[in-house]
PDB file of N, CA and C in Angstrom:
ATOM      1  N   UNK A   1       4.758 -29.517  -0.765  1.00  0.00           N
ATOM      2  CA  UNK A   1       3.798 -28.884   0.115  1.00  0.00           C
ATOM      3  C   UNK A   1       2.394 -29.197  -0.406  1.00  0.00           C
ATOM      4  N   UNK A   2       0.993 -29.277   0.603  1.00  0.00           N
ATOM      5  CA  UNK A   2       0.072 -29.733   0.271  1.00  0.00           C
ATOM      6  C   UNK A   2      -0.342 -28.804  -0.265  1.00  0.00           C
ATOM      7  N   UNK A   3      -1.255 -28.913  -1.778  1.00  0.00           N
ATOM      8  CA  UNK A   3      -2.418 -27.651  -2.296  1.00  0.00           C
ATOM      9  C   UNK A   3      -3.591 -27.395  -1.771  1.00  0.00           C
ATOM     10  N   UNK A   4      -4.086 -26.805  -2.154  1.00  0.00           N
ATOM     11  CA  UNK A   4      -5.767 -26.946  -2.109  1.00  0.00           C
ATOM     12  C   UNK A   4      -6.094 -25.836  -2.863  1.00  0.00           C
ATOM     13  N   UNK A   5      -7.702 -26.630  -3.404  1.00  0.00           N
ATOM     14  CA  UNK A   5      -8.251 -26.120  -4.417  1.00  0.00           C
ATOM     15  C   UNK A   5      -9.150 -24.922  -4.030  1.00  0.00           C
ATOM     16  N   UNK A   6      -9.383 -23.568  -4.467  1.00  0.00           N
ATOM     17  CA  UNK A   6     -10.056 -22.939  -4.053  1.00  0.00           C
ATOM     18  C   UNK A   6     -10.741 -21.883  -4.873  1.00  0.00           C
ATOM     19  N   UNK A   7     -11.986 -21.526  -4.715  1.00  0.00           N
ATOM     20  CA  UNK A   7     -12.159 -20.818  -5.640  1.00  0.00           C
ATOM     21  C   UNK A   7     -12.311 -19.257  -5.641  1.00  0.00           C
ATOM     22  N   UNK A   8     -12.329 -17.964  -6.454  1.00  0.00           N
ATOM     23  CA  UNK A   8     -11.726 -16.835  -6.195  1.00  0.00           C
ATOM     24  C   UNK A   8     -12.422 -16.269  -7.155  1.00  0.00           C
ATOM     25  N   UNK A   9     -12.967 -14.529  -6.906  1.00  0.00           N
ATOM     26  CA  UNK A   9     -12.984 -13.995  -8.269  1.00  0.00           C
ATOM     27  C   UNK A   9     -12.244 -12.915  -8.461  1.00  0.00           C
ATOM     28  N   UNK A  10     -11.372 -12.787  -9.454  1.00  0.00           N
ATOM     29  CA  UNK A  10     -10.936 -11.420 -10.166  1.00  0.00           C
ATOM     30  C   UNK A  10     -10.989 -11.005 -11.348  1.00  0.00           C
ATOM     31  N   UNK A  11     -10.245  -9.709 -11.127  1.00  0.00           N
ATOM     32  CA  UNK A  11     -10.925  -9.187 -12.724  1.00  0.00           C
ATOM     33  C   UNK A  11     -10.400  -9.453 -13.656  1.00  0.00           C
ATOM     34  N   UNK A  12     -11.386  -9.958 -14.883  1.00  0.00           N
ATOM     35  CA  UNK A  12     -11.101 -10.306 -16.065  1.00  0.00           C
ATOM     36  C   UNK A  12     -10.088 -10.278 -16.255  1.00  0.00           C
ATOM     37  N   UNK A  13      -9.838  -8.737 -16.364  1.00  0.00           N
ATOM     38  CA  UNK A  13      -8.327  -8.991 -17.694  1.00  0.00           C
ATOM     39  C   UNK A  13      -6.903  -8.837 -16.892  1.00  0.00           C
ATOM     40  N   UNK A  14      -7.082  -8.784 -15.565  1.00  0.00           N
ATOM     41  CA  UNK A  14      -5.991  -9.182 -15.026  1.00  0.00           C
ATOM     42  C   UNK A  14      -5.673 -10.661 -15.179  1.00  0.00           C
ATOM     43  N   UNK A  15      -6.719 -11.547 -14.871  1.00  0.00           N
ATOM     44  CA  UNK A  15      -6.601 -13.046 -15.433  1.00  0.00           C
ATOM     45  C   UNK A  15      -5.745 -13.286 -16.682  1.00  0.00           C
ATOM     46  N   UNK A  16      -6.640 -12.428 -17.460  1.00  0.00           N
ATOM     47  CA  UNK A  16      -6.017 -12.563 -19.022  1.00  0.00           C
ATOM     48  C   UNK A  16      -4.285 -12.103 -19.176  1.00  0.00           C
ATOM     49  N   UNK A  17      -4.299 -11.179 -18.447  1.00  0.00           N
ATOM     50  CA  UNK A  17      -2.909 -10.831 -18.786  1.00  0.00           C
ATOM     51  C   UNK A  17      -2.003 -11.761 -17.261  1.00  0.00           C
ATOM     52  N   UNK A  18      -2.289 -12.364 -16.357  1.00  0.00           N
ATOM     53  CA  UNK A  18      -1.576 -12.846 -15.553  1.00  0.00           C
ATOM     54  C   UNK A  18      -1.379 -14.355 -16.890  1.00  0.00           C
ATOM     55  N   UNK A  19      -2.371 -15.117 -17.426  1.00  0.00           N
ATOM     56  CA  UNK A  19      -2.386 -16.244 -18.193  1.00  0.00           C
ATOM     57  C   UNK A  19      -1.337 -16.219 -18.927  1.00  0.00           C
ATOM     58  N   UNK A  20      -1.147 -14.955 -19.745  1.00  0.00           N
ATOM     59  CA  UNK A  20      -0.312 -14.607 -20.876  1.00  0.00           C
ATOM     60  C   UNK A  20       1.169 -14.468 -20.328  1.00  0.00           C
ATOM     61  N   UNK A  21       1.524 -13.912 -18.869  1.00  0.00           N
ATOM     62  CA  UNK A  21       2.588 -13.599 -18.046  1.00  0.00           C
ATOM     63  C   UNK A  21       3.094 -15.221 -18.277  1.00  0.00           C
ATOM     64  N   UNK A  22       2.419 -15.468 -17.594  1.00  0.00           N
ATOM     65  CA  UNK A  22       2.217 -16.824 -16.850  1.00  0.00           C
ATOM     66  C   UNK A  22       3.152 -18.188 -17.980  1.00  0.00           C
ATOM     67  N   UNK A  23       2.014 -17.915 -18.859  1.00  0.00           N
ATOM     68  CA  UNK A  23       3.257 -19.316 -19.928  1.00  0.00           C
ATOM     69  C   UNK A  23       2.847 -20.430 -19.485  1.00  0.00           C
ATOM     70  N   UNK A  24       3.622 -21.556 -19.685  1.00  0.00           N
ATOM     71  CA  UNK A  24       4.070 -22.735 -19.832  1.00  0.00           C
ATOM     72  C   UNK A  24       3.743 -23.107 -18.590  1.00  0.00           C
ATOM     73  N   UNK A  25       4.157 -22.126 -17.574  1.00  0.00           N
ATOM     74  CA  UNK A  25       4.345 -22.603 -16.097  1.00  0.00           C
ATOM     75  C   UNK A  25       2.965 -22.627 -15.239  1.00  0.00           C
ATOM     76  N   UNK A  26       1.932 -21.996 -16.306  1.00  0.00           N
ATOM     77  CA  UNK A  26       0.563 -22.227 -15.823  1.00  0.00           C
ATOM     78  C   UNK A  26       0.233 -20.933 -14.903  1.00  0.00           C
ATOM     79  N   UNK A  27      -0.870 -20.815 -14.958  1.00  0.00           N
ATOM     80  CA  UNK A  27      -1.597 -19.808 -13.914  1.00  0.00           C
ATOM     81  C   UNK A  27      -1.279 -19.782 -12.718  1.00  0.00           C
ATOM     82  N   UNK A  28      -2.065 -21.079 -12.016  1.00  0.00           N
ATOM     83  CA  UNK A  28      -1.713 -21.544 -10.811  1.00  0.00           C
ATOM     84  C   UNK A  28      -0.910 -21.308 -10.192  1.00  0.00           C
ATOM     85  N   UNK A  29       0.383 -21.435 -10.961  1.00  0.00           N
ATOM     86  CA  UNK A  29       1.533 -21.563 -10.441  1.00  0.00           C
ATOM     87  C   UNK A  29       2.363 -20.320 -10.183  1.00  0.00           C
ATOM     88  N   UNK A  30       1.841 -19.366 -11.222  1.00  0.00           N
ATOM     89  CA  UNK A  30       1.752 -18.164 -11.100  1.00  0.00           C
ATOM     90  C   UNK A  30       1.507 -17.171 -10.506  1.00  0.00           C
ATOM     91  N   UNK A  31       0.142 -17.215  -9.730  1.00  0.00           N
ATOM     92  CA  UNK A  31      -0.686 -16.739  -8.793  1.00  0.00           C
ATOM     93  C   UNK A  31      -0.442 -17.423  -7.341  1.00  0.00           C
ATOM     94  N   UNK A  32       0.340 -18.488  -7.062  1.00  0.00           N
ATOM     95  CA  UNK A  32       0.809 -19.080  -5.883  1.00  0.00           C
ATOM     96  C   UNK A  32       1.850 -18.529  -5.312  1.00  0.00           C
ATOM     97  N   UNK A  33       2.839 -18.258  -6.712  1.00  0.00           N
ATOM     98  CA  UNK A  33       4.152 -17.482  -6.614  1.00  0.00           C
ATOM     99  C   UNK A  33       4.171 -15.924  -6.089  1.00  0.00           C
ATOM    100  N   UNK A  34       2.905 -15.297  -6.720  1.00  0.00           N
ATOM    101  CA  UNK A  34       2.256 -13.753  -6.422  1.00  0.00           C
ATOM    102  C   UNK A  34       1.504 -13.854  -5.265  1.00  0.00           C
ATOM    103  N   UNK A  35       1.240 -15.125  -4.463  1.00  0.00           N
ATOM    104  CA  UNK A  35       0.528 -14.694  -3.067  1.00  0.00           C
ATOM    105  C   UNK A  35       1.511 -14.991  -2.334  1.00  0.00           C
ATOM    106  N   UNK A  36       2.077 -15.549  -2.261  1.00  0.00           N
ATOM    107  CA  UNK A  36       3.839 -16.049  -1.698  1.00  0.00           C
ATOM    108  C   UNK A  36       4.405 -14.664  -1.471  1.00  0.00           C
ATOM    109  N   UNK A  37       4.756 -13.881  -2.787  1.00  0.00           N
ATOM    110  CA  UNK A  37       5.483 -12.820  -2.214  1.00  0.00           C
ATOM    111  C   UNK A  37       4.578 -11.518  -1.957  1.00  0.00           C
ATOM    112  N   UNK A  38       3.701 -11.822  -1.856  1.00  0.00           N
ATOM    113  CA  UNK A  38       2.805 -10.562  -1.125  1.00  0.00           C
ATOM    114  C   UNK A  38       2.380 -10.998   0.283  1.00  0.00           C
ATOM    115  N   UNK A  39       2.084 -11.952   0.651  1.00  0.00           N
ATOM    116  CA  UNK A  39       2.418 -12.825   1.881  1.00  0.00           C
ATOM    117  C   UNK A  39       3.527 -12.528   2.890  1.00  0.00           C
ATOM    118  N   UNK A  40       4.617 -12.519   2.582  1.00  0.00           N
ATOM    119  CA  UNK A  40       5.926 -12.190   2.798  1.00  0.00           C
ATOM    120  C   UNK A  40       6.606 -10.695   2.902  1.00  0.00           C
ATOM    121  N   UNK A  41       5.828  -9.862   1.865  1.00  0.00           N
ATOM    122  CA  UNK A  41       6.053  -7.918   1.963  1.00  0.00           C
ATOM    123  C   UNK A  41       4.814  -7.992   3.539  1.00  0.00           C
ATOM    124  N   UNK A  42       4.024  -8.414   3.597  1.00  0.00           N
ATOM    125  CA  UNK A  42       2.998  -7.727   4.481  1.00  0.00           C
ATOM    126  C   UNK A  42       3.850  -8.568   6.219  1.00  0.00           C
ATOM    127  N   UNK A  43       4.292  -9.500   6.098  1.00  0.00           N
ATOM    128  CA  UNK A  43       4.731 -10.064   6.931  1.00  0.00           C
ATOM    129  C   UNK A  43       5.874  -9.239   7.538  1.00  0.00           C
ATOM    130  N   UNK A  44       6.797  -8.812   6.560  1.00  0.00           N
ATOM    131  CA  UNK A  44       8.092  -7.688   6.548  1.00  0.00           C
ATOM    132  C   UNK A  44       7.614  -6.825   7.251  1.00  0.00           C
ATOM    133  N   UNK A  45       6.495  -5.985   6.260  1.00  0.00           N
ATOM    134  CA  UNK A  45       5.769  -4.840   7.101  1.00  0.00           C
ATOM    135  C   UNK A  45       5.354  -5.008   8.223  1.00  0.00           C
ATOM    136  N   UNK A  46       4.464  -5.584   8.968  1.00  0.00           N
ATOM    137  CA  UNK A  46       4.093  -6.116  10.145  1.00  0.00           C
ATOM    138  C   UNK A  46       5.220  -5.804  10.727  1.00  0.00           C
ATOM    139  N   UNK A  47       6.573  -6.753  10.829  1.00  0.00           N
ATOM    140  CA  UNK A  47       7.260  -6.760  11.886  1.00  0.00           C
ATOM    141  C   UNK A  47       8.097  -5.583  11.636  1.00  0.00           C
ATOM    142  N   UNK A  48       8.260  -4.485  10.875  1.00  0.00           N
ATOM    143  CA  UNK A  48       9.014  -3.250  10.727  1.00  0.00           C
ATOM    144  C   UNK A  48       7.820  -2.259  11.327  1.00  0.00           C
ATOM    145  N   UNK A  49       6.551  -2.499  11.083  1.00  0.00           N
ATOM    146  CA  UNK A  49       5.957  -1.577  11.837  1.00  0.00           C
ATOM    147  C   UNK A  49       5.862  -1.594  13.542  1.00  0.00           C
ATOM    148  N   UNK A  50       5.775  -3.318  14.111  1.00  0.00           N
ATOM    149  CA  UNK A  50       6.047  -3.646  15.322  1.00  0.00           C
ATOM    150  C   UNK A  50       7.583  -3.196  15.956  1.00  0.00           C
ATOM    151  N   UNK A  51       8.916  -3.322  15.225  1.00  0.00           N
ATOM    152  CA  UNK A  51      10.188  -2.816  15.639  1.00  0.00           C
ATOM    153  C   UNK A  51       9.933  -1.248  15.717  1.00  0.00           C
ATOM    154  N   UNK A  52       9.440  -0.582  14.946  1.00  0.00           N
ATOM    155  CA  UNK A  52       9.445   1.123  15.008  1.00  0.00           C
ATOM    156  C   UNK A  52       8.238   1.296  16.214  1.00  0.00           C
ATOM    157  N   UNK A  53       7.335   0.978  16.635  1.00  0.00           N
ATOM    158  CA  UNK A  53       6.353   0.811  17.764  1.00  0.00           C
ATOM    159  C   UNK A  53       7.222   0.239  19.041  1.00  0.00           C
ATOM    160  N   UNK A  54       8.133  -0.532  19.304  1.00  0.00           N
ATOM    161  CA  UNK A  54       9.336  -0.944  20.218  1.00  0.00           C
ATOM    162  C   UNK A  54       9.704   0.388  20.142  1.00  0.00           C
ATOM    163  N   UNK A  55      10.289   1.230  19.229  1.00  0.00           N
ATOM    164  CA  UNK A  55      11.250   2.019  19.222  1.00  0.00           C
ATOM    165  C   UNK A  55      10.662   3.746  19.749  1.00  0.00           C
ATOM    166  N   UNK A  56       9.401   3.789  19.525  1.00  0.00           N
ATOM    167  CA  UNK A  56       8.750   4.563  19.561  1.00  0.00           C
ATOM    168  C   UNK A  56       8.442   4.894  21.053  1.00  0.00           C
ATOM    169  N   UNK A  57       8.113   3.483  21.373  1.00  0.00           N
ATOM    170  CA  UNK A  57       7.248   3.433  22.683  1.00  0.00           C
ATOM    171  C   UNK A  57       8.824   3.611  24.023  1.00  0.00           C
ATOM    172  N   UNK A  58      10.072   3.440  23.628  1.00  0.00           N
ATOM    173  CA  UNK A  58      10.636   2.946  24.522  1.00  0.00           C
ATOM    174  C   UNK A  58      12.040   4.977  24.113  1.00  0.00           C
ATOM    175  N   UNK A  59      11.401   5.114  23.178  1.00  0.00           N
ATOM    176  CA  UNK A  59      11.853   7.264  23.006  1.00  0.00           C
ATOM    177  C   UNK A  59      11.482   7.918  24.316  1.00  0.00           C
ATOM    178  N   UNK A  60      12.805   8.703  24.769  1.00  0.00           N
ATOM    179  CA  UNK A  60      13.043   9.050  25.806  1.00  0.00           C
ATOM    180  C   UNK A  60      12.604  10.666  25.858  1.00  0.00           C
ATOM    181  N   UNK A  61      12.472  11.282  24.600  1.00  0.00           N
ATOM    182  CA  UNK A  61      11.683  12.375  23.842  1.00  0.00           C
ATOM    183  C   UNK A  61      10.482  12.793  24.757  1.00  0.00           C
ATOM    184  N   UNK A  62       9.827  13.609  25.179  1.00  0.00           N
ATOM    185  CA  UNK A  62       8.488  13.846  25.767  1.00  0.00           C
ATOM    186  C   UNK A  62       7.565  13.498  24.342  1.00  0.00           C
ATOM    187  N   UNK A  63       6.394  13.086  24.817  1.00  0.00           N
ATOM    188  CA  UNK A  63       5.332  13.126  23.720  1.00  0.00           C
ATOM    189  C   UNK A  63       5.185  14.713  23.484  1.00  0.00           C
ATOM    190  N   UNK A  64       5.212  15.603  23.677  1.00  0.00           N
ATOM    191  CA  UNK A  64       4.760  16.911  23.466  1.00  0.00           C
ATOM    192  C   UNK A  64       5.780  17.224  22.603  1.00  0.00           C
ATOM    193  N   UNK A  65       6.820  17.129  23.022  1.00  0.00           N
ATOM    194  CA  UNK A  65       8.548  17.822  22.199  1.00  0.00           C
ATOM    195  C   UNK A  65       8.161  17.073  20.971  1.00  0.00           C
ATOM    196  N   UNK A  66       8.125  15.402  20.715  1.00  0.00           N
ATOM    197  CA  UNK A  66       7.640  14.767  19.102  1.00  0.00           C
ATOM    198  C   UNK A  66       6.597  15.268  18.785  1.00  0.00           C
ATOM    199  N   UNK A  67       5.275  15.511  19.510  1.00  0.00           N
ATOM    200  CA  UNK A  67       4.094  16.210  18.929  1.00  0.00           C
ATOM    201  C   UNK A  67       4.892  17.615  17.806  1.00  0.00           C
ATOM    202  N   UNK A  68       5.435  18.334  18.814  1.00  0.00           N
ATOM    203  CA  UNK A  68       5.731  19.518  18.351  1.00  0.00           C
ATOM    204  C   UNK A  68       6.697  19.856  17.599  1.00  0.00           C
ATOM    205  N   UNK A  69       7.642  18.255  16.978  1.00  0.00           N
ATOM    206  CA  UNK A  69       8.941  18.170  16.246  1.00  0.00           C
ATOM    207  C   UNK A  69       7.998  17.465  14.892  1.00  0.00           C
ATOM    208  N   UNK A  70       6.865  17.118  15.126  1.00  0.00           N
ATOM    209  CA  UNK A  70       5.966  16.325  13.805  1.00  0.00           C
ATOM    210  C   UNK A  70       5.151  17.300  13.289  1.00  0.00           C
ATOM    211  N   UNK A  71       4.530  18.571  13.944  1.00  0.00           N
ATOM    212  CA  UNK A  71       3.966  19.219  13.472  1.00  0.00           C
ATOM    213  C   UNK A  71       4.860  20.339  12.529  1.00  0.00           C
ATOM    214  N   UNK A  72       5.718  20.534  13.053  1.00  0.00           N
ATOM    215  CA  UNK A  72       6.548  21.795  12.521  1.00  0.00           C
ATOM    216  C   UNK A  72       7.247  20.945  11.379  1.00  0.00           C
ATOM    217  N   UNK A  73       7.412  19.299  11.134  1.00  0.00           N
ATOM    218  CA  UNK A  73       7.583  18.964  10.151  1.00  0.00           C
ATOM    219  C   UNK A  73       6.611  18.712   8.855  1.00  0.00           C
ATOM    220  N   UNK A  74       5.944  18.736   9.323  1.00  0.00           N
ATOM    221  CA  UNK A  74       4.576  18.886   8.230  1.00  0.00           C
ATOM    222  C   UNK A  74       4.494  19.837   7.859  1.00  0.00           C
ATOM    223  N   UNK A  75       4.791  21.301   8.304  1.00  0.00           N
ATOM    224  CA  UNK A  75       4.357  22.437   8.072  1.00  0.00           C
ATOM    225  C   UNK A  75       5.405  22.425   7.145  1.00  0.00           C
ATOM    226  N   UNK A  76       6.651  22.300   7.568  1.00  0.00           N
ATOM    227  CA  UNK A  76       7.825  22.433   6.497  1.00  0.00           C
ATOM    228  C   UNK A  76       7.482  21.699   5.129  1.00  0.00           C
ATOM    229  N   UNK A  77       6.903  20.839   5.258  1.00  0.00           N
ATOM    230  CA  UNK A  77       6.755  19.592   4.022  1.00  0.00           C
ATOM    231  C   UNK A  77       5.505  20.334   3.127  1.00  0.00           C
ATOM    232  N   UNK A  78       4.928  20.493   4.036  1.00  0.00           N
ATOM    233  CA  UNK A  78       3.341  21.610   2.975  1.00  0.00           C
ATOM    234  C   UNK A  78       4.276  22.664   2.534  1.00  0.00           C
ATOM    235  N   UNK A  79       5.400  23.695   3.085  1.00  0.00           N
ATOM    236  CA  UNK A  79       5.493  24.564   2.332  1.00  0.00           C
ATOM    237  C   UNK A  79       6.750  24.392   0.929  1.00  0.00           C
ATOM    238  N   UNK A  80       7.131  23.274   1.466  1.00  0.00           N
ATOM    239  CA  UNK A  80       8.297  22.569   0.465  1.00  0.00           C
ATOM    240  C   UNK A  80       7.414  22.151  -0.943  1.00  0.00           C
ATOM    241  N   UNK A  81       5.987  21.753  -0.617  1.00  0.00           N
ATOM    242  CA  UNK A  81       5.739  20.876  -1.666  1.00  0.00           C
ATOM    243  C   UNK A  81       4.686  21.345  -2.243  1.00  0.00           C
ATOM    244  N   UNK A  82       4.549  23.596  -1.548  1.00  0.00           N
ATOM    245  CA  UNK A  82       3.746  24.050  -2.122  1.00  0.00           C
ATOM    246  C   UNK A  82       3.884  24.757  -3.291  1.00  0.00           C
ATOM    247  N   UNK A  83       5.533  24.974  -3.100  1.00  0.00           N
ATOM    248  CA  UNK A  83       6.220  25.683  -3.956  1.00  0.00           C
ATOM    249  C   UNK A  83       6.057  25.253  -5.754  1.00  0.00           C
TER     250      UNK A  83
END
């Protein structure tokens, strides 16, 4: 696959400690591998948030009955997690 060179800034000592991760196999190669799979979680996400928006939009539920099945779950969750 083609590269390209580009330039970037981050912080110091994440550099430092990605270098040290990194080894033999180089930075580069390192940080290609770490945008690859963060590339790929957000891509996941995207289309799991688009399938639950399908799923959402096509709930046979009144909006008021989920309004009023989301609120009374929150309330439960504040008093669960006031304890």
């Amino acid at each position: 696959m083609p590269t390209q060179k580009v330039s970037v800034t981050l912080e110091a000592e994440a550099i430092e400690r990605a270098r040290q991760t990194a080894g033999p196999r180089g930075l580069s190669s390192y940080l290609d591998a770490a945008l690859q799979e963060k590339l790929q979680r957000d891509e996941r996400r995207e289309s799991l948030l688009a399938f639950l928006q399908e799923l959402e939009d096509s709930d046979p539920i009144p909006a008021e009955v989920r309004d009023r099945a989301t609120m009374r779950a929150a309330q439960l969750r504040a008093a669960v997690e006031g304890e």
